[in-house]
N, C-alpha and C. Protein backbone atom coordinates (compact mmCIF):
# COMPACT_ATOMS: atom_id res chain seq x y z
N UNK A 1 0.83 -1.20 0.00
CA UNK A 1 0.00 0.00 0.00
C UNK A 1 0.86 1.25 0.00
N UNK A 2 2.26 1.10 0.64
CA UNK A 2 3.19 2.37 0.63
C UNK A 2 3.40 3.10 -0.19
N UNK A 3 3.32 1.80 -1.46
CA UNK A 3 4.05 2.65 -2.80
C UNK A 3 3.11 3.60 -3.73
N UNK A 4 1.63 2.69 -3.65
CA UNK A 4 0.96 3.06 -4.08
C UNK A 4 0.35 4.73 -3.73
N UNK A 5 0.59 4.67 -2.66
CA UNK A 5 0.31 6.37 -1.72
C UNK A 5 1.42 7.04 -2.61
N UNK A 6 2.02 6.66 -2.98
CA UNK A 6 3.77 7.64 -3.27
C UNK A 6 2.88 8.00 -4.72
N UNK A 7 2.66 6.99 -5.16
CA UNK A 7 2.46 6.97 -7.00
C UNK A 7 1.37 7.79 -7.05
N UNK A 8 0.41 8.19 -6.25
CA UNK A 8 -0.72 8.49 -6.25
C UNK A 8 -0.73 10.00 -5.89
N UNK A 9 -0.17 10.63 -5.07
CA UNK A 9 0.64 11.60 -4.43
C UNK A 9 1.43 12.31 -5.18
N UNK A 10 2.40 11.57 -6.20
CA UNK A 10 3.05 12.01 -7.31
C UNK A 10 1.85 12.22 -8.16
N UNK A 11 1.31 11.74 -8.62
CA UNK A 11 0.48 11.67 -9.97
C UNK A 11 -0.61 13.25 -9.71
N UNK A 12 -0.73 13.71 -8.28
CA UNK A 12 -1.54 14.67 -8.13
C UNK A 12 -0.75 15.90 -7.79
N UNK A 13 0.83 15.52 -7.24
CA UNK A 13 1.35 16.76 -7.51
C UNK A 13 1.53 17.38 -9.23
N UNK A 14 1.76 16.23 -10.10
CA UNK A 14 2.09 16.64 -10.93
C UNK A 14 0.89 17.57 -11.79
N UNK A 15 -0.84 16.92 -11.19
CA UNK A 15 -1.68 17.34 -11.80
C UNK A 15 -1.66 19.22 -11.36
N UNK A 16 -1.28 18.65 -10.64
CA UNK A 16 -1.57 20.45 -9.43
C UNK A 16 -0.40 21.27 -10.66
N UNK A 17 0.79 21.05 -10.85
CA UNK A 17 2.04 21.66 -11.49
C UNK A 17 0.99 22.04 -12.99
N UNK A 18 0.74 21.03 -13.12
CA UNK A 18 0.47 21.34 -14.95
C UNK A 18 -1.07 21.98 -14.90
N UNK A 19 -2.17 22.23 -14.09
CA UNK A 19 -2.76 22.84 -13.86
C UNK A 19 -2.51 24.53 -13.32
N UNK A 20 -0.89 24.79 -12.88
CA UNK A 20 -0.35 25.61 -12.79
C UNK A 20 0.17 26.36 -13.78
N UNK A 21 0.68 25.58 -14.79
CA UNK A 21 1.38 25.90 -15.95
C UNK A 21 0.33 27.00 -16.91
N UNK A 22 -1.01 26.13 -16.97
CA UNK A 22 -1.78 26.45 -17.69
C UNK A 22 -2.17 28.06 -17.21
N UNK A 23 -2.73 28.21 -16.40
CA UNK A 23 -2.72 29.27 -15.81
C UNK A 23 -2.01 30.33 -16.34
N UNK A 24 -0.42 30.10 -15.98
CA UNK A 24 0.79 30.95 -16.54
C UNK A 24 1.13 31.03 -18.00
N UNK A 25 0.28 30.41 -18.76
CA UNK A 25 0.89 30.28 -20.10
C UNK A 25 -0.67 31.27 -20.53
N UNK A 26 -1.68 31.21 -20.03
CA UNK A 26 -2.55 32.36 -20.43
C UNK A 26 -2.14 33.38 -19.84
N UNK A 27 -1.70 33.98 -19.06
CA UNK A 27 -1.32 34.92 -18.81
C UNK A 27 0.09 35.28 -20.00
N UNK A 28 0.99 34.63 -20.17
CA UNK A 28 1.84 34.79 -20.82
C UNK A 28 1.26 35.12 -22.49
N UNK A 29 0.49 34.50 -22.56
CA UNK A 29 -0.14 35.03 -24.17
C UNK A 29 -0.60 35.90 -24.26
N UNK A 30 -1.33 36.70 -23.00
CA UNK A 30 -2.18 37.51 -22.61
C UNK A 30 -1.00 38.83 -23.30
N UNK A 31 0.38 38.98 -22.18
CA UNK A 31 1.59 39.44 -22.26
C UNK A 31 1.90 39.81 -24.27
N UNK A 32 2.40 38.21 -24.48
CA UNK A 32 2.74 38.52 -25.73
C UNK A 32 1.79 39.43 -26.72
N UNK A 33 0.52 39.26 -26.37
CA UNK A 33 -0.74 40.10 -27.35
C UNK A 33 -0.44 41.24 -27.41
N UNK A 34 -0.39 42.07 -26.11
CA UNK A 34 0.02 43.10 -26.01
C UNK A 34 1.05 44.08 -26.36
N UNK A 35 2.34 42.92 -26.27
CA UNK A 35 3.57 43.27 -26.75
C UNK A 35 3.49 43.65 -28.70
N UNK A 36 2.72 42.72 -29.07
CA UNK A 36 2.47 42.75 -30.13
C UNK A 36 1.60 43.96 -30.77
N UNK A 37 0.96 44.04 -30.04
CA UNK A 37 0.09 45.40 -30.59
C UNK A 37 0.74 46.83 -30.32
N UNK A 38 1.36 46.61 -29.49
CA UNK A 38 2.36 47.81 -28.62
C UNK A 38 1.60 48.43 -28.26
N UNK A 39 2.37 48.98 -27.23
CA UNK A 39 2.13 49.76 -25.39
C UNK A 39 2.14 51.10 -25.68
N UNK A 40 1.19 51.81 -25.11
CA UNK A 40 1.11 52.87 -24.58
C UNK A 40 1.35 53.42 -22.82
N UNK A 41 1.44 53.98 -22.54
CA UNK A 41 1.67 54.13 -20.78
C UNK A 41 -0.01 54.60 -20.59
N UNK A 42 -1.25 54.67 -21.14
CA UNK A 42 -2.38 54.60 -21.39
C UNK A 42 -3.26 53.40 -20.95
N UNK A 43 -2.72 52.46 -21.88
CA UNK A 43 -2.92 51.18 -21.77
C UNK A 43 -2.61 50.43 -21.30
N UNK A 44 -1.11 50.57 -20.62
CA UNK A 44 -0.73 49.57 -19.34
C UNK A 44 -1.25 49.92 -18.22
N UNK A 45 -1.85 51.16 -17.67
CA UNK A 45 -2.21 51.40 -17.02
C UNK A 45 -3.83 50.96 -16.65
N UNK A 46 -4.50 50.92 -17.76
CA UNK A 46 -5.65 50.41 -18.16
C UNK A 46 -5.96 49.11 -17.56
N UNK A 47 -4.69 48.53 -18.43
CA UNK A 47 -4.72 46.83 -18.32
C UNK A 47 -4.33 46.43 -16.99
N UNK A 48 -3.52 47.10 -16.49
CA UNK A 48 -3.20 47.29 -14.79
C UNK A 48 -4.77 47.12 -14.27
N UNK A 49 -5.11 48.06 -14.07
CA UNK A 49 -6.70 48.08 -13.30
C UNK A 49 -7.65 47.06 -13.27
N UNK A 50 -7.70 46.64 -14.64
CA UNK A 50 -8.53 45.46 -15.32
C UNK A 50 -8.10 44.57 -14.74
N UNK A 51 -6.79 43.85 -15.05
CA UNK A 51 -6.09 42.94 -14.22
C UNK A 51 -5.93 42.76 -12.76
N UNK A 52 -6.10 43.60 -11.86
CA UNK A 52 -6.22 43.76 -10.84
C UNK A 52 -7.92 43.34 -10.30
N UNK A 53 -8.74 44.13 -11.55
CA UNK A 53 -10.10 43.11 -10.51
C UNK A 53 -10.34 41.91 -11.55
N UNK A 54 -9.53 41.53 -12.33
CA UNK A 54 -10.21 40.13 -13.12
C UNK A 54 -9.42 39.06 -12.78
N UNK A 55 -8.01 39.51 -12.16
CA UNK A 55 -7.44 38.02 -11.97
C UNK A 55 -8.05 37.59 -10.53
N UNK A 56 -8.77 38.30 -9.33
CA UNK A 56 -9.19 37.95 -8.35
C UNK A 56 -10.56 37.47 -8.54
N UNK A 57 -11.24 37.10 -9.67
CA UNK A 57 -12.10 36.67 -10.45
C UNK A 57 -12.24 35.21 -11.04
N UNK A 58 -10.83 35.28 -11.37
CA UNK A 58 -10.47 34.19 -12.40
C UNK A 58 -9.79 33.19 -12.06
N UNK A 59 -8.56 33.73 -11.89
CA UNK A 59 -6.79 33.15 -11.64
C UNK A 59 -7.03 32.70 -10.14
N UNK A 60 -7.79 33.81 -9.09
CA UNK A 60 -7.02 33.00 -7.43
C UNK A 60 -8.20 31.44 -7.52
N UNK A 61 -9.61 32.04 -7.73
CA UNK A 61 -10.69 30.63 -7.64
C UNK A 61 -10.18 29.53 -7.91
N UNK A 62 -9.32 29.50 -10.06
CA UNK A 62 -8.76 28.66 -10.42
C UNK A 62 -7.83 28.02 -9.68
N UNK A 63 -6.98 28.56 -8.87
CA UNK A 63 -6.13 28.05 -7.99
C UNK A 63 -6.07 27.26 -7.03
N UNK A 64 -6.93 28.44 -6.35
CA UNK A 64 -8.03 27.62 -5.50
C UNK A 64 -8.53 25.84 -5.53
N UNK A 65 -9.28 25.87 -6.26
CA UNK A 65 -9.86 24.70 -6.97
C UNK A 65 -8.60 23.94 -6.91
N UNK A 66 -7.36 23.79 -8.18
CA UNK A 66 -6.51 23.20 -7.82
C UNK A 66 -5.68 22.62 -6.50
N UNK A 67 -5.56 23.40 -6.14
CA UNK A 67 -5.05 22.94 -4.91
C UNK A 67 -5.56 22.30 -3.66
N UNK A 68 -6.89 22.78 -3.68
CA UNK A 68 -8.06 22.10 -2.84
C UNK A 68 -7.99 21.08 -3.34
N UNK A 69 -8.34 20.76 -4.65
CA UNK A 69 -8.82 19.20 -4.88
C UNK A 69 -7.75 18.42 -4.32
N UNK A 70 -6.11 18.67 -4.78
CA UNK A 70 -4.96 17.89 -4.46
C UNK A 70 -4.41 17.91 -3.33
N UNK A 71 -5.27 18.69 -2.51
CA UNK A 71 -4.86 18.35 -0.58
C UNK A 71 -5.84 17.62 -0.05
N UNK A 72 -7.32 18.06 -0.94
CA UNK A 72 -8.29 16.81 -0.12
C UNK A 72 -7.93 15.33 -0.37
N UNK A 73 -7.70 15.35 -1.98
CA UNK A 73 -7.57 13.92 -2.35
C UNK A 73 -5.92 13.10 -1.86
N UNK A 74 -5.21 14.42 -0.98
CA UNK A 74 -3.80 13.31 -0.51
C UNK A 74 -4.47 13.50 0.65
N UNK A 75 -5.07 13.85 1.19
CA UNK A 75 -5.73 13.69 2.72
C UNK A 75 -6.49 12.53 2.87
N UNK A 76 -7.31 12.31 2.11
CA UNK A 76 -8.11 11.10 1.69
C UNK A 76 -7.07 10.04 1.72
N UNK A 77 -6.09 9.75 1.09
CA UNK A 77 -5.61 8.98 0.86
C UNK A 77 -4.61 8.58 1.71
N UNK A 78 -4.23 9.69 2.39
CA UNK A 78 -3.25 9.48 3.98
C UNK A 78 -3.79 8.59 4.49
N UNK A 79 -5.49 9.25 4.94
CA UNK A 79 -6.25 8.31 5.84
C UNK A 79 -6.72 6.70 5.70
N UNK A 80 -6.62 6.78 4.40
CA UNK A 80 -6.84 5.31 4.09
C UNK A 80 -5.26 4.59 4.40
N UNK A 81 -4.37 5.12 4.01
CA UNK A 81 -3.53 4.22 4.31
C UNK A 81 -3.03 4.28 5.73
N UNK A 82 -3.37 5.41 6.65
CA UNK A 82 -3.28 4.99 8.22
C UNK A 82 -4.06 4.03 8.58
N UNK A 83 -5.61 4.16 8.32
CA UNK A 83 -6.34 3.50 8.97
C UNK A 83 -6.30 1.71 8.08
């Protein structure tokens, strides 16, 4: 049962990481769009504000979610293999 906790544990950190990634790679496109269209000190400022109430919208919940699921489900699984 030891190993199986390990494999299982791994398999949900990794989900948590690449559920992370994703996250950062929209934001990063988000970035490149911008770069691409080019900046004004107008518009970063803009996008500042926006960003400020949409990622507490979006990005922390998403996180949220992630990480919840992958502490309940190694908690779950602690307990089964204590008990």
């Amino acid at each position: 049962m030891g190993i199986e906790l390990f494999i299982l544990l791994g398999v949900l950190f990794i989900a948590a990481l690449g559920g992370t990634y994703v996250a950062f790679k929209q934001e990063e496109n988000k970035m490149k769009k911008y770069e691409e269209e080019g900046d004004t000190v107008e518009d970063e400022l803009r996008r500042s504000h926006e960003y400020e109430s949409s990622s507490l919208k979006s990005n922390v919940p998403l996180q949220l979610v992630i990480y919840g699921v992958t502490i309940v489900i190694s908690l779950i699984v602690f307990a089964i293999y204590v008990f």
